[in-house]
C-alpha atoms as a PDB file:
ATOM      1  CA  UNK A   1     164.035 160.416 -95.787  1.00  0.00           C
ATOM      2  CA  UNK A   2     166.391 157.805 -97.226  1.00  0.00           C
ATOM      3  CA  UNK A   3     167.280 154.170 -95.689  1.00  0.00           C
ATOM      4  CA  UNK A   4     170.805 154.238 -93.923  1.00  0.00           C
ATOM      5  CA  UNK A   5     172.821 151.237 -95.031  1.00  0.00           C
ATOM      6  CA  UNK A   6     173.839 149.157 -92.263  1.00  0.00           C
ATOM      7  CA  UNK A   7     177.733 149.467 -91.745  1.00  0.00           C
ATOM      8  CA  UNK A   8     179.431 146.150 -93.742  1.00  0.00           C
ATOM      9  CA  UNK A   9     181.170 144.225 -91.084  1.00  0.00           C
ATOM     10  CA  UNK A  10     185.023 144.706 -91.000  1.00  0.00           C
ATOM     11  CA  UNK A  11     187.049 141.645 -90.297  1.00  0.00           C
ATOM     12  CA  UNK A  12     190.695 141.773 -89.763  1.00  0.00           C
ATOM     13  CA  UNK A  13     193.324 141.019 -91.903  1.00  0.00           C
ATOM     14  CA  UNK A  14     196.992 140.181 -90.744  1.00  0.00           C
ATOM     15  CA  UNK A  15     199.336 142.611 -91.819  1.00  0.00           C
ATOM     16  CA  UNK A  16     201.172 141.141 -95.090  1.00  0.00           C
ATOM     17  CA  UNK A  17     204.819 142.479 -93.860  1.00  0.00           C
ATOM     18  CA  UNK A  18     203.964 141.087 -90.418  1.00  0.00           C
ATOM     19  CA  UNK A  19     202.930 137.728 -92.011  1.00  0.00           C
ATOM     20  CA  UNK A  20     205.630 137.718 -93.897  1.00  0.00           C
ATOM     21  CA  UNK A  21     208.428 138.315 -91.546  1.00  0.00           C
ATOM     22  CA  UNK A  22     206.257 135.401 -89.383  1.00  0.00           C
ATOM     23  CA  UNK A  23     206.851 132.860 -92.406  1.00  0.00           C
ATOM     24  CA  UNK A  24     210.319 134.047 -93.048  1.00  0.00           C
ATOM     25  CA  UNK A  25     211.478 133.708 -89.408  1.00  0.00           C
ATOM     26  CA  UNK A  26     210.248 130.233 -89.127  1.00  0.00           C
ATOM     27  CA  UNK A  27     212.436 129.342 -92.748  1.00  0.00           C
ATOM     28  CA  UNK A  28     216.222 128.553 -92.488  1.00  0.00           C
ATOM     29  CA  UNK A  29     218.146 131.021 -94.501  1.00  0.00           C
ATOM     30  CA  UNK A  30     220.365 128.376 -95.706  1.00  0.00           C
ATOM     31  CA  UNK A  31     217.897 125.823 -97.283  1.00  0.00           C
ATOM     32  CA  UNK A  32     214.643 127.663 -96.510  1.00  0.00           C
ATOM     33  CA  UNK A  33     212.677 124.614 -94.945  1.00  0.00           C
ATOM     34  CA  UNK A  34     211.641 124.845 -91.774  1.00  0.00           C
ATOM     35  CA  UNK A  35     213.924 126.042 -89.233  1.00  0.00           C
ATOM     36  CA  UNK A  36     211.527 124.523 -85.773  1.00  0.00           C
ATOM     37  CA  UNK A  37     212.534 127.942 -84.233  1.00  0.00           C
ATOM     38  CA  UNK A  38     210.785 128.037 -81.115  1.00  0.00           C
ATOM     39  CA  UNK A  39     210.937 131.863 -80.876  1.00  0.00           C
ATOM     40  CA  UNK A  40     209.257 131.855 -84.019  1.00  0.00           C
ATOM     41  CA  UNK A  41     206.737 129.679 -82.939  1.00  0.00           C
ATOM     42  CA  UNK A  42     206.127 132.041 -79.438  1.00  0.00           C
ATOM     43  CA  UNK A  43     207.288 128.680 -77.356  1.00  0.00           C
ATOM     44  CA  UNK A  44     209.849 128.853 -74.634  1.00  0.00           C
ATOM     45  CA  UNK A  45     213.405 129.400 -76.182  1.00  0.00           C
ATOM     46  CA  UNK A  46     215.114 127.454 -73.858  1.00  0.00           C
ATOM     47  CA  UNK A  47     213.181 124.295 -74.787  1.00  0.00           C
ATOM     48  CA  UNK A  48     214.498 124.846 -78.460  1.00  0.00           C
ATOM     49  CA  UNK A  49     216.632 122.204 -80.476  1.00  0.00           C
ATOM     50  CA  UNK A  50     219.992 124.943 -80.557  1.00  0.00           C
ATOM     51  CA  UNK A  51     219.983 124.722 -76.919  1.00  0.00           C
ATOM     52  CA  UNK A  52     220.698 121.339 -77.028  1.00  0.00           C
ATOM     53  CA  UNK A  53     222.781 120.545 -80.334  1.00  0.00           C
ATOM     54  CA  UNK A  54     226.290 122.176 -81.054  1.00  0.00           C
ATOM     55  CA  UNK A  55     225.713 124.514 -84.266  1.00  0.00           C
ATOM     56  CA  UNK A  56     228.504 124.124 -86.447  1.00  0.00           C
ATOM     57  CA  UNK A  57     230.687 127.501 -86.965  1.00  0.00           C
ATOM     58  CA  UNK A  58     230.422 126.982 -90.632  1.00  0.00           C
ATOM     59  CA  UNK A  59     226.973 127.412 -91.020  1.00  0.00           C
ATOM     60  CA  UNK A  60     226.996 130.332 -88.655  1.00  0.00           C
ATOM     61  CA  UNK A  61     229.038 131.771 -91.236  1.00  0.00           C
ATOM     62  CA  UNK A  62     226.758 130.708 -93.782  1.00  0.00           C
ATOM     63  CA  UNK A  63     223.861 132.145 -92.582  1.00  0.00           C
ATOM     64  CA  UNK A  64     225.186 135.595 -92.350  1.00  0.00           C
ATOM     65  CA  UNK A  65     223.703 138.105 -89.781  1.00  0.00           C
ATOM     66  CA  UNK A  66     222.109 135.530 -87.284  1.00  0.00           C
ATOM     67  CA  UNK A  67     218.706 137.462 -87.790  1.00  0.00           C
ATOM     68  CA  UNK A  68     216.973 134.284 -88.691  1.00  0.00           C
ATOM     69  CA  UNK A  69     217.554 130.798 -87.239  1.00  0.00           C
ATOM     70  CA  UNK A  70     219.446 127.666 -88.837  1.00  0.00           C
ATOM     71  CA  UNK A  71     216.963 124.304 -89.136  1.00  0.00           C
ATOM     72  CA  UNK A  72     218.283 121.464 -87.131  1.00  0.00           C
ATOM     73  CA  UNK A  73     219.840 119.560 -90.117  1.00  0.00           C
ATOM     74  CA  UNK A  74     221.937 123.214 -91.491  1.00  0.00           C
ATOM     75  CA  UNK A  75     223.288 123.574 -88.261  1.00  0.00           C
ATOM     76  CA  UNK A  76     224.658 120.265 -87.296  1.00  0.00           C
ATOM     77  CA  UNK A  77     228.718 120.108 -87.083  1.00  0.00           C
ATOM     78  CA  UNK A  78     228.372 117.884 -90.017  1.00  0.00           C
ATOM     79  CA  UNK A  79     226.313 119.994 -92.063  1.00  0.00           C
ATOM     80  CA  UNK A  80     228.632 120.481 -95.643  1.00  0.00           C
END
């Protein structure tokens, strides 16, 4: 009768997509730093710096769809 090999341990892995979507929903689509979304982060949205600052219209605009968040310094009214 032959030995049975003991089963090799299994550890898990994030999913890539789901790591990346992570990482790209805590990047500002304008300049790509990061954006201190506190959705991203799985805080309380309502404690989030856009609840509290005035996000210019321009970078609204900018950042297309509004799928991923503008950083703090992107969406100020002065923002270029």
């Amino acid at each position: 009768m032959r030995p049975v090999k003991p089963a090799k341990a299994q550890t898990f892995t994030p999913d890539k997509d789901a790591q990346s979507a992570s990482s790209t929903a805590s990047r500002c689509p304008l300049c790509g730093g990061d954006n201190n979304c506190y959705v991203a982060m799985g805080r309380n949205p309502s404690d989030c710096w856009c609840m509290t600052q005035s996000i210019s219209s321009a970078a609204r605009e900018k950042a297309g769809d509004g799928s991923r968040c503008l950083c703090p310094g992107c969406g100020a009214t002065t923002a270029p």
